[in-house]
PDB file of N, CA and C in Angstrom:
ATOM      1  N   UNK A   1      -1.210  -5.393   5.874  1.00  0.00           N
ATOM      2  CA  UNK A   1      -2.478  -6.005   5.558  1.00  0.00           C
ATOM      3  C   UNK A   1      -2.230  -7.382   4.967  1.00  0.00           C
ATOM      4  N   UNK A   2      -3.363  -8.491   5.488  1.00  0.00           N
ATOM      5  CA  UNK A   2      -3.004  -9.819   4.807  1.00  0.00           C
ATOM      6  C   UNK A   2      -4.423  -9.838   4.131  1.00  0.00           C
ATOM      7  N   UNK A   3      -4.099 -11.026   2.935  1.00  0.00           N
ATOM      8  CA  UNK A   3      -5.396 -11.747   2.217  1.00  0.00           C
ATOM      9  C   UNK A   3      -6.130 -11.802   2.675  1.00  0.00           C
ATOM     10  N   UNK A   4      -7.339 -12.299   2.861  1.00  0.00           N
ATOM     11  CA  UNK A   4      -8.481 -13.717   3.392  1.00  0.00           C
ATOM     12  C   UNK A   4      -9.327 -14.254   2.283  1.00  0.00           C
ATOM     13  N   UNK A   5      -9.681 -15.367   2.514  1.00  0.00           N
ATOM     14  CA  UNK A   5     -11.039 -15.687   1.751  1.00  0.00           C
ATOM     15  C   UNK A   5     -11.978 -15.816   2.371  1.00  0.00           C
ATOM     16  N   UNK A   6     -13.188 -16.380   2.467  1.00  0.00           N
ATOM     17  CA  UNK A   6     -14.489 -16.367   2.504  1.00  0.00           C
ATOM     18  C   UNK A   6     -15.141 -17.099   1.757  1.00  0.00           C
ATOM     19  N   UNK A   7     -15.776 -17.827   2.558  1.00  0.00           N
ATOM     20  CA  UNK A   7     -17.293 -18.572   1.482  1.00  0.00           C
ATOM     21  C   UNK A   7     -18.665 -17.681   1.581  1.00  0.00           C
ATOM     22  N   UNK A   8     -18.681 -17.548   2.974  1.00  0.00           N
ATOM     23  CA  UNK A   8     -19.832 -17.233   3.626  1.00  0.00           C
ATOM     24  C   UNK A   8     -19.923 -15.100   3.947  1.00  0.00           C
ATOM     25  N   UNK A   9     -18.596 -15.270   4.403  1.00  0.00           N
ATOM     26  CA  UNK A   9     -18.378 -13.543   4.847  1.00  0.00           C
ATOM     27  C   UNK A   9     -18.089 -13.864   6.447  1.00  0.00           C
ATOM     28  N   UNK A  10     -18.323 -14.980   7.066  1.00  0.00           N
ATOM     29  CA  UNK A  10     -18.334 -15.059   8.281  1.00  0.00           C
ATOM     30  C   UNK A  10     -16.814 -15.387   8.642  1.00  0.00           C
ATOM     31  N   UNK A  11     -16.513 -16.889   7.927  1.00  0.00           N
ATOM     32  CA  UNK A  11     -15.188 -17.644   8.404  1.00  0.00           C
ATOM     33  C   UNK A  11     -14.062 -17.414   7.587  1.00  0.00           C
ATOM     34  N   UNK A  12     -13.096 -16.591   7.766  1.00  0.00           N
ATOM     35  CA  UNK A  12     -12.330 -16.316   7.255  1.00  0.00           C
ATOM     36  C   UNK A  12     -10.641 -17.374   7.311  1.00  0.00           C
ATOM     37  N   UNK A  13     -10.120 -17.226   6.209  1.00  0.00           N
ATOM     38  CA  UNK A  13      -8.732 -18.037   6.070  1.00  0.00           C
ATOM     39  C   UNK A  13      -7.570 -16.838   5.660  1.00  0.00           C
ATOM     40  N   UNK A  14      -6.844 -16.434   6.442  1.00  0.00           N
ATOM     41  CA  UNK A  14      -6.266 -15.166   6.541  1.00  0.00           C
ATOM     42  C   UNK A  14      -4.685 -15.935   5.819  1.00  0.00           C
ATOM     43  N   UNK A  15      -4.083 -15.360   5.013  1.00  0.00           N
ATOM     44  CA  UNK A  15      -2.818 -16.190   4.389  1.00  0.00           C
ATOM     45  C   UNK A  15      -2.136 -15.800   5.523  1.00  0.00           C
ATOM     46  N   UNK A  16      -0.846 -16.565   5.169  1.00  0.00           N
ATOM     47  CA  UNK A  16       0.373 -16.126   6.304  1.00  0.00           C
ATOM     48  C   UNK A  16       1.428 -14.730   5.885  1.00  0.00           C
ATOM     49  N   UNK A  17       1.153 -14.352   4.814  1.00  0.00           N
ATOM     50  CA  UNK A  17       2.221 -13.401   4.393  1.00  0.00           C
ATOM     51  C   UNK A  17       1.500 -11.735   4.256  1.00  0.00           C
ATOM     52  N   UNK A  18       1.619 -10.646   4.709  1.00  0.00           N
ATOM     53  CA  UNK A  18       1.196  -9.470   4.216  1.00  0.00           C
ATOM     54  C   UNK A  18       1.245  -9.380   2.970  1.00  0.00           C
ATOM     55  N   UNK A  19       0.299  -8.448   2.553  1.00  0.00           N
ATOM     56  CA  UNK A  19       0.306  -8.536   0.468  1.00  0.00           C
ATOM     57  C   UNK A  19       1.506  -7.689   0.365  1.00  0.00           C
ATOM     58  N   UNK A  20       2.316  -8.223  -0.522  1.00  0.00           N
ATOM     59  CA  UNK A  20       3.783  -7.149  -1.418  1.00  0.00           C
ATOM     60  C   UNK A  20       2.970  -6.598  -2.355  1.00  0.00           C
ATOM     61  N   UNK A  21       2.798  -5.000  -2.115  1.00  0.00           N
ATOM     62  CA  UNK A  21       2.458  -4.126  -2.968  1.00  0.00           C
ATOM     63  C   UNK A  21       3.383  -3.401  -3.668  1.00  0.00           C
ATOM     64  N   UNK A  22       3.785  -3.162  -5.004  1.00  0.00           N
ATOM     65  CA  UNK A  22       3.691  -2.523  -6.325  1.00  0.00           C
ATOM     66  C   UNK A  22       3.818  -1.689  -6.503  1.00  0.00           C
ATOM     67  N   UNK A  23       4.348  -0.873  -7.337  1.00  0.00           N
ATOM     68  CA  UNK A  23       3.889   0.515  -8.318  1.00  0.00           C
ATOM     69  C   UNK A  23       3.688  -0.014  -9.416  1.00  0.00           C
ATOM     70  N   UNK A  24       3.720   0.581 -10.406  1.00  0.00           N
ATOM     71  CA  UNK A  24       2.904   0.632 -11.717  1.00  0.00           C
ATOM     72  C   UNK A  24       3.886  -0.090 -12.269  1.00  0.00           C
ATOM     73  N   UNK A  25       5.113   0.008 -12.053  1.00  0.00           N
ATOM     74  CA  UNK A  25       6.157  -0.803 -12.819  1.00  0.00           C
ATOM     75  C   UNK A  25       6.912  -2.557 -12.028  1.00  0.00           C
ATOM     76  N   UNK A  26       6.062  -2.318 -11.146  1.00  0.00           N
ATOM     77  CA  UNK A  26       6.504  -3.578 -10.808  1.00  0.00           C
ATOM     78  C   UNK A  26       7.478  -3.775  -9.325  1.00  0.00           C
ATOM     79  N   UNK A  27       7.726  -2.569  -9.046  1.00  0.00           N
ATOM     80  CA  UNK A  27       8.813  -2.314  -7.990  1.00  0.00           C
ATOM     81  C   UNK A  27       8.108  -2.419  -6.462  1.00  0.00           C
ATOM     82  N   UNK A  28       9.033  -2.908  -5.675  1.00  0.00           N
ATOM     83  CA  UNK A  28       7.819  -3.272  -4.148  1.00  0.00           C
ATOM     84  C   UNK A  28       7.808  -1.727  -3.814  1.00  0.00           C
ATOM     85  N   UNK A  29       6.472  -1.393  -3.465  1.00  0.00           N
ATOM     86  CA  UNK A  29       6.218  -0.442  -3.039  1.00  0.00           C
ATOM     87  C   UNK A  29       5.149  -0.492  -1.731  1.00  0.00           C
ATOM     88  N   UNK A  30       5.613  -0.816  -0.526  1.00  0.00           N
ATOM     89  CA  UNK A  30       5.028  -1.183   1.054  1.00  0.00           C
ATOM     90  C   UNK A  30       4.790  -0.277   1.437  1.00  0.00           C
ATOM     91  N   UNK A  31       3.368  -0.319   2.227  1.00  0.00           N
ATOM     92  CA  UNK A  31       2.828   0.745   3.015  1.00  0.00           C
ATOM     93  C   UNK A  31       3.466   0.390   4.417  1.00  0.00           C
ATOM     94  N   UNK A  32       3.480   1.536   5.551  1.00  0.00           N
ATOM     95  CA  UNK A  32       4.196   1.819   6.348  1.00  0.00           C
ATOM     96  C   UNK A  32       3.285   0.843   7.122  1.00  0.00           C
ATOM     97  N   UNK A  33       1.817   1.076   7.323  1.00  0.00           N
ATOM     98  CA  UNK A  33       0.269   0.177   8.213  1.00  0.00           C
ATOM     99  C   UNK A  33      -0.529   0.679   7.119  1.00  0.00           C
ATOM    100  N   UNK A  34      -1.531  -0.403   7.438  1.00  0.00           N
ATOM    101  CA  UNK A  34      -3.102  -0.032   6.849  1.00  0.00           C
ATOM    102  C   UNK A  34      -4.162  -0.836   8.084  1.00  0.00           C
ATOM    103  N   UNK A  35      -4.610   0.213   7.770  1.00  0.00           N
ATOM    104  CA  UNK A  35      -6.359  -1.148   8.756  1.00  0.00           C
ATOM    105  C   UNK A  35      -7.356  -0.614   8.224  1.00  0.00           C
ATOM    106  N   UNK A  36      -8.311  -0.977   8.676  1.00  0.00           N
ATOM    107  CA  UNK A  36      -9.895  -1.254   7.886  1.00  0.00           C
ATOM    108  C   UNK A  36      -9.868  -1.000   6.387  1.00  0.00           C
ATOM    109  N   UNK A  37      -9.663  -1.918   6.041  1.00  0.00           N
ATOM    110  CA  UNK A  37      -9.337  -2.343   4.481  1.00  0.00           C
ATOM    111  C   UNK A  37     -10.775  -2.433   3.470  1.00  0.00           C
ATOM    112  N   UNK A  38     -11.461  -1.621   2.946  1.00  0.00           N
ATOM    113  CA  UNK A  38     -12.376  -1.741   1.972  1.00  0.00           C
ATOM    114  C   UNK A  38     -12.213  -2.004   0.438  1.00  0.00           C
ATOM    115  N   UNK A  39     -12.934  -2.709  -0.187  1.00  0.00           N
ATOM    116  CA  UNK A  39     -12.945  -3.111  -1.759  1.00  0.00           C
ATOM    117  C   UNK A  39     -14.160  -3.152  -2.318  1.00  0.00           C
ATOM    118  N   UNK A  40     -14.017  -2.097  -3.630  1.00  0.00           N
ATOM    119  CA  UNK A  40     -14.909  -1.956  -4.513  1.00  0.00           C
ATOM    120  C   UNK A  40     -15.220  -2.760  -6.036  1.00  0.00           C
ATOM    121  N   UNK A  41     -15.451  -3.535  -6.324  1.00  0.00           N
ATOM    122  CA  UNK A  41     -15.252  -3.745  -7.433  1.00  0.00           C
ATOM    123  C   UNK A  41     -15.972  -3.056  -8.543  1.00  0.00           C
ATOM    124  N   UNK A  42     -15.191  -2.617  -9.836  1.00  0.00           N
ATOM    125  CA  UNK A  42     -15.333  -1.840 -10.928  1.00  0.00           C
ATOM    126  C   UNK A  42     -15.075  -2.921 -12.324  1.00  0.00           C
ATOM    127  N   UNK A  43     -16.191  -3.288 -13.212  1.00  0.00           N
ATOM    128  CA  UNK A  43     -15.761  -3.889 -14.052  1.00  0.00           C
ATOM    129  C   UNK A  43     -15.121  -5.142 -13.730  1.00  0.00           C
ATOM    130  N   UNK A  44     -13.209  -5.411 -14.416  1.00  0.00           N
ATOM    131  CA  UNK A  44     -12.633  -5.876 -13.912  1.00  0.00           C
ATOM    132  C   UNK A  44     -11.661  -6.085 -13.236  1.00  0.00           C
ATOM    133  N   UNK A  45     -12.135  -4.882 -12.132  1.00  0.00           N
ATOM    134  CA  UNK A  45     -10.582  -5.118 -11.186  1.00  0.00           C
ATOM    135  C   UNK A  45     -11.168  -4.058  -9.630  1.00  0.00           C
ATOM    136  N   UNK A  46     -10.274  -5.028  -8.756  1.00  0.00           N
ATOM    137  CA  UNK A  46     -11.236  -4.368  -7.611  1.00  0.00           C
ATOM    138  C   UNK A  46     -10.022  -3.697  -6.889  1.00  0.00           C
ATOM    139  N   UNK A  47     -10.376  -2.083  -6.260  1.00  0.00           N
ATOM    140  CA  UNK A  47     -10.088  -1.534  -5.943  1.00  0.00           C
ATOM    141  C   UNK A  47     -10.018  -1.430  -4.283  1.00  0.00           C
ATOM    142  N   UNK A  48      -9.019  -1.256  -3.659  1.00  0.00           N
ATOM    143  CA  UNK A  48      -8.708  -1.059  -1.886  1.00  0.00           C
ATOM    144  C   UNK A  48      -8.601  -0.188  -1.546  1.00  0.00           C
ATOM    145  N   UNK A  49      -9.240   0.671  -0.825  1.00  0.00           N
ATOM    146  CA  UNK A  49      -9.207   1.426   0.145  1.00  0.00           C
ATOM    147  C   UNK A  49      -8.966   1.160   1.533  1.00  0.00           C
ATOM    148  N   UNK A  50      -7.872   1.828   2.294  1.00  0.00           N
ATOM    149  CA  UNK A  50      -7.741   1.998   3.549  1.00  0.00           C
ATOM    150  C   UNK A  50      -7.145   3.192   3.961  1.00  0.00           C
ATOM    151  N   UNK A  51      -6.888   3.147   5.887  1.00  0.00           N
ATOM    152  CA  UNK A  51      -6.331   3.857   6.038  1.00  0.00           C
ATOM    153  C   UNK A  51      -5.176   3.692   6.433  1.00  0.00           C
ATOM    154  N   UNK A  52      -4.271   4.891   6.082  1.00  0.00           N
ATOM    155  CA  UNK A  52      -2.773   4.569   5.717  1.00  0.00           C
ATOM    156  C   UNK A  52      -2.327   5.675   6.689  1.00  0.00           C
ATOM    157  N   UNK A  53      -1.014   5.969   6.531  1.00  0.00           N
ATOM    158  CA  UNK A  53       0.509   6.652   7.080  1.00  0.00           C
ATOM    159  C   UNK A  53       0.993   7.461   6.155  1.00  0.00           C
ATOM    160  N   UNK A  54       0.613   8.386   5.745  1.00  0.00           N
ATOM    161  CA  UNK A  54       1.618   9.401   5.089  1.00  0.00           C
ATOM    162  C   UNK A  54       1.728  10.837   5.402  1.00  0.00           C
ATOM    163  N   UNK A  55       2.711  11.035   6.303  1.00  0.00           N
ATOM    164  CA  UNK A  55       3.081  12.058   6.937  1.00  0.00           C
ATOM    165  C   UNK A  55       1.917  12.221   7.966  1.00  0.00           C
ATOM    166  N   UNK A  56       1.346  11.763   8.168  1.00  0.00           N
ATOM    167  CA  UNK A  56       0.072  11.809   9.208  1.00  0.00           C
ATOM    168  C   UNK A  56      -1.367  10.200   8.464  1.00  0.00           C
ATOM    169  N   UNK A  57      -2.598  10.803   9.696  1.00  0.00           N
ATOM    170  CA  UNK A  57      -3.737   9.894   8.892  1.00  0.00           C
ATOM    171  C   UNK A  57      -3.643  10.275   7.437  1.00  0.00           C
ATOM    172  N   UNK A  58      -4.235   9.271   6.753  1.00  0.00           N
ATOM    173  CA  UNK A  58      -4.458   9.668   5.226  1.00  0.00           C
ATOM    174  C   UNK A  58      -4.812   7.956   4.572  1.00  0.00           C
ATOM    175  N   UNK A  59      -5.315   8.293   3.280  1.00  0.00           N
ATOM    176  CA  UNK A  59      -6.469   7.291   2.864  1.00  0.00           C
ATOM    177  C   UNK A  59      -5.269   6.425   1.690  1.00  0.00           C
ATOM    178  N   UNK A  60      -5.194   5.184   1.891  1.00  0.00           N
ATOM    179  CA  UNK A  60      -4.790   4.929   1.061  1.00  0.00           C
ATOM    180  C   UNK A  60      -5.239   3.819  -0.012  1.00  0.00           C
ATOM    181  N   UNK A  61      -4.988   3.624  -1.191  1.00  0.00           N
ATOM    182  CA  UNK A  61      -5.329   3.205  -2.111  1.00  0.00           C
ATOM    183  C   UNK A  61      -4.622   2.196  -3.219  1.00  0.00           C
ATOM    184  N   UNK A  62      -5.492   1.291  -3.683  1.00  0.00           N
ATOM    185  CA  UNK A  62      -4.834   0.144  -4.375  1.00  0.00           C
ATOM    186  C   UNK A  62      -5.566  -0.719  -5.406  1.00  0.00           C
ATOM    187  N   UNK A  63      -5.002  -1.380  -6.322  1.00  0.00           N
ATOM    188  CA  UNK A  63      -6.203  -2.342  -7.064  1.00  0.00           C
ATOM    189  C   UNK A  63      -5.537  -3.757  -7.482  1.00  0.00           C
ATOM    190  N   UNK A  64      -6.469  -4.429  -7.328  1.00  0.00           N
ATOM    191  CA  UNK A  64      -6.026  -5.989  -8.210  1.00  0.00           C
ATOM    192  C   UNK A  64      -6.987  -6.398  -9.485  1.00  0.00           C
ATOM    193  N   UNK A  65      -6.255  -6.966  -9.478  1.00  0.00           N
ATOM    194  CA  UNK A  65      -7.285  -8.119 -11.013  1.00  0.00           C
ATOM    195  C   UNK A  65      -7.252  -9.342 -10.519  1.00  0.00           C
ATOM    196  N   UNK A  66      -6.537  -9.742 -10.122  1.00  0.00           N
ATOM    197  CA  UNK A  66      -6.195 -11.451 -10.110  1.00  0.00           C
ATOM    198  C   UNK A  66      -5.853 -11.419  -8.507  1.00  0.00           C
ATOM    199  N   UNK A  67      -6.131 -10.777  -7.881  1.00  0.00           N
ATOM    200  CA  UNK A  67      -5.483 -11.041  -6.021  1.00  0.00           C
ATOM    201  C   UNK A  67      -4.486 -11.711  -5.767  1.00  0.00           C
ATOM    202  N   UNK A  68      -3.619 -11.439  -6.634  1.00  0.00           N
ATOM    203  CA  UNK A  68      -1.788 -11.844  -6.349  1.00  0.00           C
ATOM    204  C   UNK A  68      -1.241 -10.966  -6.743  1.00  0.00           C
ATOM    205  N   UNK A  69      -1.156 -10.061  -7.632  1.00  0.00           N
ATOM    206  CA  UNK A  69      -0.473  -8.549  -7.701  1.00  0.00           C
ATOM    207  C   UNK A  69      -1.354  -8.082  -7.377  1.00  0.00           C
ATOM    208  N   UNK A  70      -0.891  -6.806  -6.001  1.00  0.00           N
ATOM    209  CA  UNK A  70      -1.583  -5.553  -5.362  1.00  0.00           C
ATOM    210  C   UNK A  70      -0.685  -4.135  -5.977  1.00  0.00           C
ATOM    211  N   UNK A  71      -1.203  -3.764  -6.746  1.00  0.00           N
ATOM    212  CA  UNK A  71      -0.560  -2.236  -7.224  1.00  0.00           C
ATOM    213  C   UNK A  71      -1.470  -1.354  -5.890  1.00  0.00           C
ATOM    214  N   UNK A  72       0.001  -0.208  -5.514  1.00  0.00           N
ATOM    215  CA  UNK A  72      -0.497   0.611  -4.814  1.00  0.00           C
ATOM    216  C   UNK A  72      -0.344   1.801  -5.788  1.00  0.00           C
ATOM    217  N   UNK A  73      -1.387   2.567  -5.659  1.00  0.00           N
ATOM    218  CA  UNK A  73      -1.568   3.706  -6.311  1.00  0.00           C
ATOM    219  C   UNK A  73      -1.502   4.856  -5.605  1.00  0.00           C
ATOM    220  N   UNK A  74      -1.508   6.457  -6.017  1.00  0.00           N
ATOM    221  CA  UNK A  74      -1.447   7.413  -5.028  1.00  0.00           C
ATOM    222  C   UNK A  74      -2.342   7.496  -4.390  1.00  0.00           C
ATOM    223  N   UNK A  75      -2.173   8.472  -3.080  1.00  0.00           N
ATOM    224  CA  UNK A  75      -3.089   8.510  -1.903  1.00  0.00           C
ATOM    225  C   UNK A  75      -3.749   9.761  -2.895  1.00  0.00           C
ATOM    226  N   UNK A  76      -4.833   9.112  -2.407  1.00  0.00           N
ATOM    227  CA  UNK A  76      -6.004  10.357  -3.233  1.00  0.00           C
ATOM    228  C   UNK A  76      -6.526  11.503  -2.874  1.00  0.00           C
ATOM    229  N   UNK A  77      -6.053  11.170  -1.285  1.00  0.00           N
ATOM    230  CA  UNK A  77      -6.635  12.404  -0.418  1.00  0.00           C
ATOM    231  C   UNK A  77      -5.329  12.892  -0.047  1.00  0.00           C
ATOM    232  N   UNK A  78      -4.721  14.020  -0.599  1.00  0.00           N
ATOM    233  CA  UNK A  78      -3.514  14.472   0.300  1.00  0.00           C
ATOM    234  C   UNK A  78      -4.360  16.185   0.748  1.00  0.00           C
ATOM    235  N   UNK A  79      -3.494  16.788   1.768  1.00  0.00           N
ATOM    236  CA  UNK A  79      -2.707  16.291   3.217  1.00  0.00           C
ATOM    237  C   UNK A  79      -3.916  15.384   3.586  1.00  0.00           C
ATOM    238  N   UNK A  80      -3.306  15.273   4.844  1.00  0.00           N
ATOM    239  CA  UNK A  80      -3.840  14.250   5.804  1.00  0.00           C
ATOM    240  C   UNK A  80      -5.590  14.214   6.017  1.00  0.00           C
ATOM    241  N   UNK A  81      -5.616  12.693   6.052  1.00  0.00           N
ATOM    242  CA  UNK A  81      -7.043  12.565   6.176  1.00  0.00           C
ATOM    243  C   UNK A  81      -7.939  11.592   6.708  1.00  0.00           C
ATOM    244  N   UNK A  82      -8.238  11.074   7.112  1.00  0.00           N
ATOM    245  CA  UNK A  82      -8.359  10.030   7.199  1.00  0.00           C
ATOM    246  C   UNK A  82     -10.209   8.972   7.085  1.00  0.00           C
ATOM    247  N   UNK A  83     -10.709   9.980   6.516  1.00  0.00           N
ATOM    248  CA  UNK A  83     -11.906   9.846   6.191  1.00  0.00           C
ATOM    249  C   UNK A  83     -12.074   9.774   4.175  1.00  0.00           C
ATOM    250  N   UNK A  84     -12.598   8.878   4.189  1.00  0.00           N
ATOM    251  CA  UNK A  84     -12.905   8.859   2.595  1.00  0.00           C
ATOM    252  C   UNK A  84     -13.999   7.599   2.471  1.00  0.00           C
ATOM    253  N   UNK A  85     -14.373   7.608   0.872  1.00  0.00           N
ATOM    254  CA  UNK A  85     -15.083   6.584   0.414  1.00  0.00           C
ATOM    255  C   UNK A  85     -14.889   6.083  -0.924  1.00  0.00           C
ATOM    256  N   UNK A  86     -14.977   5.123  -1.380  1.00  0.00           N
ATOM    257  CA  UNK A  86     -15.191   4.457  -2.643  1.00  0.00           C
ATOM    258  C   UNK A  86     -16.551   4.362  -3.326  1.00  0.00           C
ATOM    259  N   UNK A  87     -16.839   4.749  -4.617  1.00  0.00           N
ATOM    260  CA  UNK A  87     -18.220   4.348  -4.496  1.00  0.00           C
ATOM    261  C   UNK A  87     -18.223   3.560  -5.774  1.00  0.00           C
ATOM    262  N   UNK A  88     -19.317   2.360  -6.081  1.00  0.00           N
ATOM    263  CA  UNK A  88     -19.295   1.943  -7.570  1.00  0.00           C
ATOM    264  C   UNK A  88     -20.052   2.960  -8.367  1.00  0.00           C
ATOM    265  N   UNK A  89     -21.022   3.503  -7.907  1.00  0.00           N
ATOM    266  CA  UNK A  89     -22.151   4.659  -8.183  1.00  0.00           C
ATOM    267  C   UNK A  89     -21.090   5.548  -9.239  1.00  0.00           C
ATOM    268  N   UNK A  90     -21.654   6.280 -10.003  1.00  0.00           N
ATOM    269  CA  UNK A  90     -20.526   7.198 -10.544  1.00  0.00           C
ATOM    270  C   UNK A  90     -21.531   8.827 -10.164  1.00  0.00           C
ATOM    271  N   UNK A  91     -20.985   9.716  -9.804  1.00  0.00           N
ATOM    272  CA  UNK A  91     -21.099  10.657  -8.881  1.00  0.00           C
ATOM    273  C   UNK A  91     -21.377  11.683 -10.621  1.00  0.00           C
ATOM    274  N   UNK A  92     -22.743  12.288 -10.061  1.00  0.00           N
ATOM    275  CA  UNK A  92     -22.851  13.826 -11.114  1.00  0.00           C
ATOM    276  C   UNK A  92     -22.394  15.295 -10.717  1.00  0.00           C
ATOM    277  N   UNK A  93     -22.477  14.872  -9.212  1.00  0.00           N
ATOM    278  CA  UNK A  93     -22.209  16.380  -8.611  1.00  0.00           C
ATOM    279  C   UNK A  93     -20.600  16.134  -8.396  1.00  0.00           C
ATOM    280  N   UNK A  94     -20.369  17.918  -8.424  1.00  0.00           N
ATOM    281  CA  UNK A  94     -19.196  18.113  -7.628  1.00  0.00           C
ATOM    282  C   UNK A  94     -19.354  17.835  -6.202  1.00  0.00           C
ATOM    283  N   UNK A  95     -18.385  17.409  -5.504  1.00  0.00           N
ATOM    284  CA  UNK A  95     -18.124  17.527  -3.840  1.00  0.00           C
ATOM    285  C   UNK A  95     -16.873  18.254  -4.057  1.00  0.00           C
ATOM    286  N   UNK A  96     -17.171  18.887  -2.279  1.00  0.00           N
ATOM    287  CA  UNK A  96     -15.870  20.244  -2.074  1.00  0.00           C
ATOM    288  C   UNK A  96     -15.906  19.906  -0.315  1.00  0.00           C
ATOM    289  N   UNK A  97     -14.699  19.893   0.417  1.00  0.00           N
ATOM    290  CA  UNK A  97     -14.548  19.515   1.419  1.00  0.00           C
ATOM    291  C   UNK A  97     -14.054  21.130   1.991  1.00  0.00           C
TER     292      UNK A  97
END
């Protein structure tokens, strides 16, 4: 997955480098692919969702503050999956799949 910006949402400026993602300590931690890349923002720091590669489909997950460190975080949906959502909403009910 690479950057982009946006003024509009239309014209995009895509960087030249894929983002180097992270663990919690700082160590590169690269996803295998991602595509359709979603972001939520919470407060202050916005959160990525896509879909990822682990051991099959499956959802993967990430956050920034500043959009130059990408921490990847665990896949939230294990086994395999490849359907999920982010929401800013904060959820009262249980969900059960």
């Amino acid at each position: 997955m690479f950057f982009g910006k946006s003024k509009d949402g239309l014209k995009w400026k895509i960087g030249p480098d894929p983002i180097q993602w992270v663990d919690e300590k700082g160590k590169p931690n690269p996803i295998s692919y991602g595509y359709d890349p979603r972001f939520v923002k919470i407060d202050d720091t916005c959160y990525i969702v896509w879909c990822d590669d682990m051991h099959g489909a499956s959802i993967g997950l990430g956050r920034t503050k500043d959009f130059k460190t990408f921490i990847r975080m665990s896949n939230p949906l294990m086994p395999s999956t490849e359907t999920g959502f982010f929401s800013r909403e904060k959820l009262t009910a249980s969900i059960c799949y």
